[in-house]
C-alpha atoms as a PDB file:
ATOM      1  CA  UNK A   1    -128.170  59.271 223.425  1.00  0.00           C
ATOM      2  CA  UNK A   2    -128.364  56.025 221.477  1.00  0.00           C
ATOM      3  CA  UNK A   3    -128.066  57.823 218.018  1.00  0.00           C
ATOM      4  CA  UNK A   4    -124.335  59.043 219.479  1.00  0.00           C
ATOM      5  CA  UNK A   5    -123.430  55.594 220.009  1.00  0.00           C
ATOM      6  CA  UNK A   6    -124.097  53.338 217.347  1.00  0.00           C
ATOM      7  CA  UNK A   7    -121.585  50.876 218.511  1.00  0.00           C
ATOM      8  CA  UNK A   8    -123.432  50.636 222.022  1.00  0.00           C
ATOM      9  CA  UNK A   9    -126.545  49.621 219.782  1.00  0.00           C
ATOM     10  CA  UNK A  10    -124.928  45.819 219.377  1.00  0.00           C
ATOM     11  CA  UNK A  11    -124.526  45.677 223.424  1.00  0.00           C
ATOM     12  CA  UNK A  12    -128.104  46.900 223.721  1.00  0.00           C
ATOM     13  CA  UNK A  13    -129.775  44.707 221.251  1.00  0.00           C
ATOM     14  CA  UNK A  14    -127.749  41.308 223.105  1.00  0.00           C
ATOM     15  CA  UNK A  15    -129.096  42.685 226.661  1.00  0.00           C
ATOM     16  CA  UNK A  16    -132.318  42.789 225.452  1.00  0.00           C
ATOM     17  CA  UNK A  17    -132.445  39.432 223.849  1.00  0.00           C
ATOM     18  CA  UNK A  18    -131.191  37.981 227.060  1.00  0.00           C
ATOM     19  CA  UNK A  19    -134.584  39.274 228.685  1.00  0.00           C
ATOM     20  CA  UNK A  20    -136.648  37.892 225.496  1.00  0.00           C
ATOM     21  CA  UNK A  21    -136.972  34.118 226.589  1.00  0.00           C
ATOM     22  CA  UNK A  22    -139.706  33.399 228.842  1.00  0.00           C
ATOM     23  CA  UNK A  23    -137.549  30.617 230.998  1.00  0.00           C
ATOM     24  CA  UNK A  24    -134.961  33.191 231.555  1.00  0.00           C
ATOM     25  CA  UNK A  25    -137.351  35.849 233.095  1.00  0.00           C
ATOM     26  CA  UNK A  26    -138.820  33.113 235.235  1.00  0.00           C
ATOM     27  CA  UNK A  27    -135.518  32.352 236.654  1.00  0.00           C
ATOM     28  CA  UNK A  28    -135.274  36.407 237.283  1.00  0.00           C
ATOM     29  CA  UNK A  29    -138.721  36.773 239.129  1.00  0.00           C
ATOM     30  CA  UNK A  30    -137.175  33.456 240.951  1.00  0.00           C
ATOM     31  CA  UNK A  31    -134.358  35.495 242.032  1.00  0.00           C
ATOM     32  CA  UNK A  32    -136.001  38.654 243.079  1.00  0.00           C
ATOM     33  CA  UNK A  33    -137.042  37.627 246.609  1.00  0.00           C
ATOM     34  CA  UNK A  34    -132.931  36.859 247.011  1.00  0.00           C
ATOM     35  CA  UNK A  35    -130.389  34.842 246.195  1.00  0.00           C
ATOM     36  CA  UNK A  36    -131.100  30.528 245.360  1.00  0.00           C
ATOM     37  CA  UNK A  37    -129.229  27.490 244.320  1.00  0.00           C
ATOM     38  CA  UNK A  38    -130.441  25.724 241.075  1.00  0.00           C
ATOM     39  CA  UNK A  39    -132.379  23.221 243.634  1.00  0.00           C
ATOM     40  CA  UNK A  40    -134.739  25.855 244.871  1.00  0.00           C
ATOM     41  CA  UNK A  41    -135.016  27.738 241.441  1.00  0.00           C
ATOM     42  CA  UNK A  42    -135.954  24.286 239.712  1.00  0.00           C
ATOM     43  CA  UNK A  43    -138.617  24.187 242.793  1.00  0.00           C
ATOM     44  CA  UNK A  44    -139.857  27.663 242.156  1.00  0.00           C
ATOM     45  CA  UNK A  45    -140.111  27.885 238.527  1.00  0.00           C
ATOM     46  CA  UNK A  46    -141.123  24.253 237.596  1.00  0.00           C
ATOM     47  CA  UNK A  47    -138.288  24.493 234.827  1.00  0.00           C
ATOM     48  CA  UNK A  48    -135.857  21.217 234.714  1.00  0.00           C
ATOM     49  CA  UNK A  49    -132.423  21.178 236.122  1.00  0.00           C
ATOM     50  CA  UNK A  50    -130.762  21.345 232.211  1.00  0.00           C
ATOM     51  CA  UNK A  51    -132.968  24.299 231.323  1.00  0.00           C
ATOM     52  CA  UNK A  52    -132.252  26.029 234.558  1.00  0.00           C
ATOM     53  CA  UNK A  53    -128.329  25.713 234.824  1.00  0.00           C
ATOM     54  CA  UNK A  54    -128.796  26.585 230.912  1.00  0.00           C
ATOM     55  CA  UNK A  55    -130.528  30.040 231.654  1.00  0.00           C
ATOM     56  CA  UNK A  56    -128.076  30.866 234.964  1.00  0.00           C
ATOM     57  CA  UNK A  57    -124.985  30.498 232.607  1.00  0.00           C
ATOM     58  CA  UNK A  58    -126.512  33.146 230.388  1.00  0.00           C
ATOM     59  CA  UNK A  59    -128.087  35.489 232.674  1.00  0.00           C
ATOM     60  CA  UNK A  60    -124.073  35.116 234.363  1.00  0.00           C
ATOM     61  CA  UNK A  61    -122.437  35.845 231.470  1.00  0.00           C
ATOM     62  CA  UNK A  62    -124.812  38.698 230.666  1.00  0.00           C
ATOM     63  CA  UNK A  63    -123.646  40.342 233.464  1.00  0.00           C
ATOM     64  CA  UNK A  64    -127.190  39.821 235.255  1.00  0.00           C
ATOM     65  CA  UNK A  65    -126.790  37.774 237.651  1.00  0.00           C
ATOM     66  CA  UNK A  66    -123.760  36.463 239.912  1.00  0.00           C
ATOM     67  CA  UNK A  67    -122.574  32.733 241.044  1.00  0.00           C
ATOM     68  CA  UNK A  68    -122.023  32.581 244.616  1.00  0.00           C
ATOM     69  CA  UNK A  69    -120.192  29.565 246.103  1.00  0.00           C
ATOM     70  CA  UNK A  70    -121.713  28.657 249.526  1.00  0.00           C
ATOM     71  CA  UNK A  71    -119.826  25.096 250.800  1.00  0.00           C
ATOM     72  CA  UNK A  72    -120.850  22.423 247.969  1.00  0.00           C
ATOM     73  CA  UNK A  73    -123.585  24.389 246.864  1.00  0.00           C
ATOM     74  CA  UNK A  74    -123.749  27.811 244.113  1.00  0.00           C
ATOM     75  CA  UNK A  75    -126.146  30.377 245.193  1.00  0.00           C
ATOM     76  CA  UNK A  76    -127.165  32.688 242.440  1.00  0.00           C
ATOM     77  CA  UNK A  77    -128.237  36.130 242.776  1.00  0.00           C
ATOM     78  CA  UNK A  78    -129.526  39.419 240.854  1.00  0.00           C
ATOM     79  CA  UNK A  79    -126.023  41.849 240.107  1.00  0.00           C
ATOM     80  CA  UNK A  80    -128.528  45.226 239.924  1.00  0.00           C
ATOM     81  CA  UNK A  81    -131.835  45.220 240.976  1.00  0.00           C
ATOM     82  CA  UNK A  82    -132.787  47.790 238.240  1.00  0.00           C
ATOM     83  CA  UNK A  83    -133.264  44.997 235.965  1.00  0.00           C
ATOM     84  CA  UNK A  84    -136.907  44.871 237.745  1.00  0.00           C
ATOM     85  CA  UNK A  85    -137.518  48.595 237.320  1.00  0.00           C
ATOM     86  CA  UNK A  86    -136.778  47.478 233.330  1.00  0.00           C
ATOM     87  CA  UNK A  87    -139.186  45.189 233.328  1.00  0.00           C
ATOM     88  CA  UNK A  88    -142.115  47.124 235.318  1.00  0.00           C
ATOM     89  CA  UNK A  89    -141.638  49.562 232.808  1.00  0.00           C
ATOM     90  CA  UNK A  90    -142.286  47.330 229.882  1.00  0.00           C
ATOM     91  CA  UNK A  91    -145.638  45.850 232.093  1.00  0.00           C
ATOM     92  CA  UNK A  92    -146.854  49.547 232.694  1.00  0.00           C
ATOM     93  CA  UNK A  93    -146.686  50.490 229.297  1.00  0.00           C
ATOM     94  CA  UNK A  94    -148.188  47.147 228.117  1.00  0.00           C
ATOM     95  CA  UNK A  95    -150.678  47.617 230.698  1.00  0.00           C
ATOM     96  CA  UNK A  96    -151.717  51.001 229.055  1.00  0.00           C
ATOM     97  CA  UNK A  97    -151.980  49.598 225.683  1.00  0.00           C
ATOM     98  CA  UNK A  98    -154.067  46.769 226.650  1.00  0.00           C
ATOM     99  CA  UNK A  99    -156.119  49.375 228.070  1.00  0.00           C
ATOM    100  CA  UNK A 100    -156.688  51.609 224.661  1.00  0.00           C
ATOM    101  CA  UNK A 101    -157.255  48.818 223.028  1.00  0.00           C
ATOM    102  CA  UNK A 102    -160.212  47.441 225.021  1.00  0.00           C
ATOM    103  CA  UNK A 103    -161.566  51.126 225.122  1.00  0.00           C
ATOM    104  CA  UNK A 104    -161.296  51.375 221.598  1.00  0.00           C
ATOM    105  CA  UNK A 105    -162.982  47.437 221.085  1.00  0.00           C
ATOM    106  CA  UNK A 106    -165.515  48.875 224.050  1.00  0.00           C
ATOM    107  CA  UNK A 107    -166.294  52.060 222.168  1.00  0.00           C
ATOM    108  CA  UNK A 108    -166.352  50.068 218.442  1.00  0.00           C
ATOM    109  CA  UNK A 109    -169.156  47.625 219.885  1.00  0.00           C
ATOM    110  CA  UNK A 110    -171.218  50.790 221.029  1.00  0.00           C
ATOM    111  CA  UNK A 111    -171.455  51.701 217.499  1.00  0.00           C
ATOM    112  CA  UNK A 112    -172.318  48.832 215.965  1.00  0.00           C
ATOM    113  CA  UNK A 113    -174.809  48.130 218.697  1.00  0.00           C
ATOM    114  CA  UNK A 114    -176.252  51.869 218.163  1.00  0.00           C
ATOM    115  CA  UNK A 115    -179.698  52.186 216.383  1.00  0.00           C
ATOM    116  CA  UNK A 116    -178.621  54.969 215.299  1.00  0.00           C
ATOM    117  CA  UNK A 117    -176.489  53.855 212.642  1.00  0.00           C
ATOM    118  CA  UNK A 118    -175.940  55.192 209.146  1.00  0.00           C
END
């Protein structure tokens, strides 16, 4: 599909590097459990209020997440869930590669530790 739509490839890449800063995925795994004000996000994640409001205005612009006025306070919640299903995807497979690699480290120490050695 992507090699059809080249010009999708810009609007791909700029999702993606919305989900590459560490703060900004905090904020998300914030918002999972349902919708927060900055107050309670700056609780959860530790971040600062600057940093925070900083992250929200991107994640809202990138379509992620959604400003919800509630009285004198902004509530901010996750527009599509699937944006978790994205990102257990990326842990499973980086699960599975840590995995090789410590077999392959495991199975590398057997043969240096063998006797048998040529």
């Amino acid at each position: 599909m992507l090699e059809t739509l080249p010009a999708a490839l810009g609007q791909i890449a700029d999702y993606f590097k919305v989900l590459s800063e560490i703060s900004r995925l905090q904020v998300l795994c914030c918002l999972k459990s349902g919708s927060k004000n900055v107050s309670e996000i700056i609780e959860k994640t530790g971040l600062g209020q600057a940093n925070v409001s900083k992250h929200l205005k991107i994640l809202t612009q990138a379509g992620i997440v959604k400003r919800q006025p509630h009285g004198v306070s902004v509530f901010y919640e996750i527009v599509d869930p699937l944006i978790f299903e994205i990102c257990e995807l990326v842990c499973d497979r980086l699960a599975i590669r840590l995995q090789e690699q410590t077999q392959q480290l495991e199975h590398l120490q057997i043969l240096r530790d063998s006797p048998h050695r040529d």
